[in-house]
Protein backbone atom coordinates (compact mmCIF):
# COMPACT_ATOMS: atom_id res chain seq x y z
CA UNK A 1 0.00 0.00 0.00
CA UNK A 2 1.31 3.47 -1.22
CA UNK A 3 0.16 6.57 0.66
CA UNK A 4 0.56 9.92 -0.54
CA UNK A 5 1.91 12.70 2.29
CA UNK A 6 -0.86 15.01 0.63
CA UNK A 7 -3.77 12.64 2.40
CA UNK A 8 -2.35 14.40 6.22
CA UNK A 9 -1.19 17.86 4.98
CA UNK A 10 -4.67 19.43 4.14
CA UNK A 11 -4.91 20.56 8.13
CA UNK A 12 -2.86 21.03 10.98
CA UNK A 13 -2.65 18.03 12.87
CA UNK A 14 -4.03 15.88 9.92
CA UNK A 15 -4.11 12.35 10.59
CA UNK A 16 -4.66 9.08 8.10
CA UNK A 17 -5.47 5.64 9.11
CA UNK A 18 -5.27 2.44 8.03
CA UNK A 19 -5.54 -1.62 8.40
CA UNK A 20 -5.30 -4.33 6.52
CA UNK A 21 -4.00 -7.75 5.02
CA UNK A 22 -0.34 -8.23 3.71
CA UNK A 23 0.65 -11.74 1.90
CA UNK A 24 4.40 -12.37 2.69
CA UNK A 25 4.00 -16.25 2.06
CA UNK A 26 6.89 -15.96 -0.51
CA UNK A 27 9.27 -14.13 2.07
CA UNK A 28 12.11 -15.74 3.84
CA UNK A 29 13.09 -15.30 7.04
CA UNK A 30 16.25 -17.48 8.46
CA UNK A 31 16.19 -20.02 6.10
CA UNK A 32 12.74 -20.87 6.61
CA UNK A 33 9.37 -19.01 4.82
CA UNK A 34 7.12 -18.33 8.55
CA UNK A 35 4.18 -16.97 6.87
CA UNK A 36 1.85 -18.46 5.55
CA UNK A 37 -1.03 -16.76 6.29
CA UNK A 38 -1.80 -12.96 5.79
CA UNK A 39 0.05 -10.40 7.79
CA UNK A 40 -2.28 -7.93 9.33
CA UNK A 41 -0.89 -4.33 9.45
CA UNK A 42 -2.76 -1.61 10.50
CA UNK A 43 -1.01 2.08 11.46
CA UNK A 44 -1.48 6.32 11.47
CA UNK A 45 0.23 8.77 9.27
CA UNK A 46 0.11 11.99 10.71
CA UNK A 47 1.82 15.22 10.48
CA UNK A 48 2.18 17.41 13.36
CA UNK A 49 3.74 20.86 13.28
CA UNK A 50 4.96 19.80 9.71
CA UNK A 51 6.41 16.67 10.94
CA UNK A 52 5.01 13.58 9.45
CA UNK A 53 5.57 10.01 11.11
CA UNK A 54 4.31 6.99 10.74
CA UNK A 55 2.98 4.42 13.27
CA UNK A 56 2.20 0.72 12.28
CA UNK A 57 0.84 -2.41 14.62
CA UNK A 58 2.04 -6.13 12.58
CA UNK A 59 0.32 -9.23 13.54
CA UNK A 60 1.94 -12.01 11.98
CA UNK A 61 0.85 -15.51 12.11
CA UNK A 62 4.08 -18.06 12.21
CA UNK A 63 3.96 -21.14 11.47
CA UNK A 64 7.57 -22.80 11.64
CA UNK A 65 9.43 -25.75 13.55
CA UNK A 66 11.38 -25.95 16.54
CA UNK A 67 14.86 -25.40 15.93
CA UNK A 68 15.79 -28.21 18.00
CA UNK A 69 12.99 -31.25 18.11
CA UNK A 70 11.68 -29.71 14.67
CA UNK A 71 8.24 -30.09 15.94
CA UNK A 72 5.89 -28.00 14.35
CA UNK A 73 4.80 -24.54 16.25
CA UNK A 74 1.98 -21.99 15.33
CA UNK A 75 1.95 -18.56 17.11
CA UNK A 76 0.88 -15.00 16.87
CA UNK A 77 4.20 -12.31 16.12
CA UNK A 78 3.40 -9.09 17.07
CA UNK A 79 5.68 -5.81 16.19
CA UNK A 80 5.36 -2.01 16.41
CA UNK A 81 7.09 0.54 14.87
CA UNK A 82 7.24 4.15 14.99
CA UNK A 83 9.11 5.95 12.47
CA UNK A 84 9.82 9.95 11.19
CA UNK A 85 8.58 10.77 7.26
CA UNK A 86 11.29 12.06 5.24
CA UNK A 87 10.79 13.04 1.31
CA UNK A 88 14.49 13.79 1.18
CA UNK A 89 16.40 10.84 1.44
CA UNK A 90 18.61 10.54 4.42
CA UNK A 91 22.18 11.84 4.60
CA UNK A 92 22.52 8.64 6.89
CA UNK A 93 21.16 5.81 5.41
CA UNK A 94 21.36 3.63 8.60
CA UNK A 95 18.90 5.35 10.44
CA UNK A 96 16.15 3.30 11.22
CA UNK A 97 14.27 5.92 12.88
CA UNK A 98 13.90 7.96 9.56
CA UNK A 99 11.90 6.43 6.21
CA UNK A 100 11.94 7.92 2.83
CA UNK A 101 8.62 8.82 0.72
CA UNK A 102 9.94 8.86 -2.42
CA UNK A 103 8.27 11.18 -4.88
CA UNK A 104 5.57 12.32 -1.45
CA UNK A 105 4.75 8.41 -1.28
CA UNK A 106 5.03 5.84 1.87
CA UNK A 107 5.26 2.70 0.60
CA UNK A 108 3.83 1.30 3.63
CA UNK A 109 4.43 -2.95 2.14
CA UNK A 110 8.16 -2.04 2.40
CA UNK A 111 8.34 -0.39 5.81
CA UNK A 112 6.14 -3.12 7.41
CA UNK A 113 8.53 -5.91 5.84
CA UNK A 114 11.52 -4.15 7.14
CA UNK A 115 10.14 -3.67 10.01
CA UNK A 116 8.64 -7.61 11.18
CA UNK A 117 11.75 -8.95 9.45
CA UNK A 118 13.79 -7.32 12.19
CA UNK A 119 11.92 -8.12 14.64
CA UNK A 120 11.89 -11.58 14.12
CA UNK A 121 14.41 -13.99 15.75
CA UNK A 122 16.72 -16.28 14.45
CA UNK A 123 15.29 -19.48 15.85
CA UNK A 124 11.81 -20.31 17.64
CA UNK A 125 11.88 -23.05 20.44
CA UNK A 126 8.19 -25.38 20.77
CA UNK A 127 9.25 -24.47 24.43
CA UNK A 128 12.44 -23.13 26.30
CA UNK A 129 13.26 -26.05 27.74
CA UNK A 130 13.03 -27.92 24.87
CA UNK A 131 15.89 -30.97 25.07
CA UNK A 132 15.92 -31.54 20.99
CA UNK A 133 16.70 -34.86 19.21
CA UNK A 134 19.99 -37.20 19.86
CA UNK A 135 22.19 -36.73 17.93
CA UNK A 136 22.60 -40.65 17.23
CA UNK A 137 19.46 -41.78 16.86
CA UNK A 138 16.81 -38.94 16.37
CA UNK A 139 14.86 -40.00 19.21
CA UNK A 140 12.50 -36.80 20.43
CA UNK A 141 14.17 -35.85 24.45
CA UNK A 142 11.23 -34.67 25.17
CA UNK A 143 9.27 -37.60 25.23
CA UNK A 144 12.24 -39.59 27.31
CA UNK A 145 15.47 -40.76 27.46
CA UNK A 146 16.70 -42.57 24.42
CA UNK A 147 18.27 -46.25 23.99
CA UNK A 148 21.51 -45.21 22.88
CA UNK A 149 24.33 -46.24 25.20
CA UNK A 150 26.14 -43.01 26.29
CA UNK A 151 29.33 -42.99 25.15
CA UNK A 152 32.49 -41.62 26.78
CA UNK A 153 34.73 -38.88 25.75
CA UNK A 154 38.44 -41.33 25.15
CA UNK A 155 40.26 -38.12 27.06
CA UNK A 156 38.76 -39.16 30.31
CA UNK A 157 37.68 -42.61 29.95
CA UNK A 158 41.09 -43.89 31.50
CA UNK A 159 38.93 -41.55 35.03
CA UNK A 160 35.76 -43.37 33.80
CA UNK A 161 37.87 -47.22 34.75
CA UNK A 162 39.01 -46.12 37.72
CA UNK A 163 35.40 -45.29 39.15
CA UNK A 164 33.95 -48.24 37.30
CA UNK A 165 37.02 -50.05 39.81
């Protein structure tokens, strides 16, 4: 969604909202594509004293695995993001607190991928103590102890024969 900065300048203290769907079912995100149902953004554009920002409110839905059992986990991501409405591009480019309307335009898709992509993290856990799979067998931890016999590290097993003494 494109806004044009002419929808808040026609008053002081002009204000635009707006909500709705975003499909980012294509987009990846650490090796992995998390969304695969729509993206809800909603948000305010407003300009106040001259200054124009930009507010927006993401719900994403995720649906990925655990990083460590791989089982499969649904939740809710939520993100906000408050940012200042330039139309002349930024002398610094790495400030996130400034976006650019190109040509009086807020290409509001782009800012609201920017912004959940950041937000995200690396890896999602099914729970924090999650104990994962072994590493021999690919039994789920979770669920118990495997069957495989644990085997000792040949730096200390020479300690491991004297306690089995």
């Amino acid at each position: 969604m494109k806004i044009s900065l002419n929808r808040v300048r026609d008053g002081k203290n002009a204000e635009f909202r707006f909500s709705y769907d975003l499909d980012f079912g294509g987009l990846l995100c650490s090796f992995d594509r998390p969304f695969k149902k729509p993206v809800h953004v909603s948000g305010i554009l407003e300009e106040r004293a001259d200054v124009a920002s930009v507010s927006l409110s993401i719900d994403a839905p995720v649906e990925t695995s655990c990083a460590r059992c791989a089982k499969e986990i649904h939740f809710t991501h939520h993100t906000d993001a408050d940012y200042m409405v330039s139309e002349e591009k930024p002398a610094d480019e790495n400030d996130d607190t400034v976006v650019y309307a190109k040509n009086g335009e807020l290409d509001v898709d782009e800012i609201a991928k920017t912004a959940l992509l950041l937000s995200m993290d690396m890896v999602y856990l099914c729970k924090e103590d999650c104990k994962g799979l072994c590493s021999k067998c690919g039994a789920d931890l979770n669920e118990g102890p495997c069957e495989c016999k644990k085997e000792i590290d040949p730096r200390i097993q020479k300690l491991q024969d004297l306690l089995d003494k």
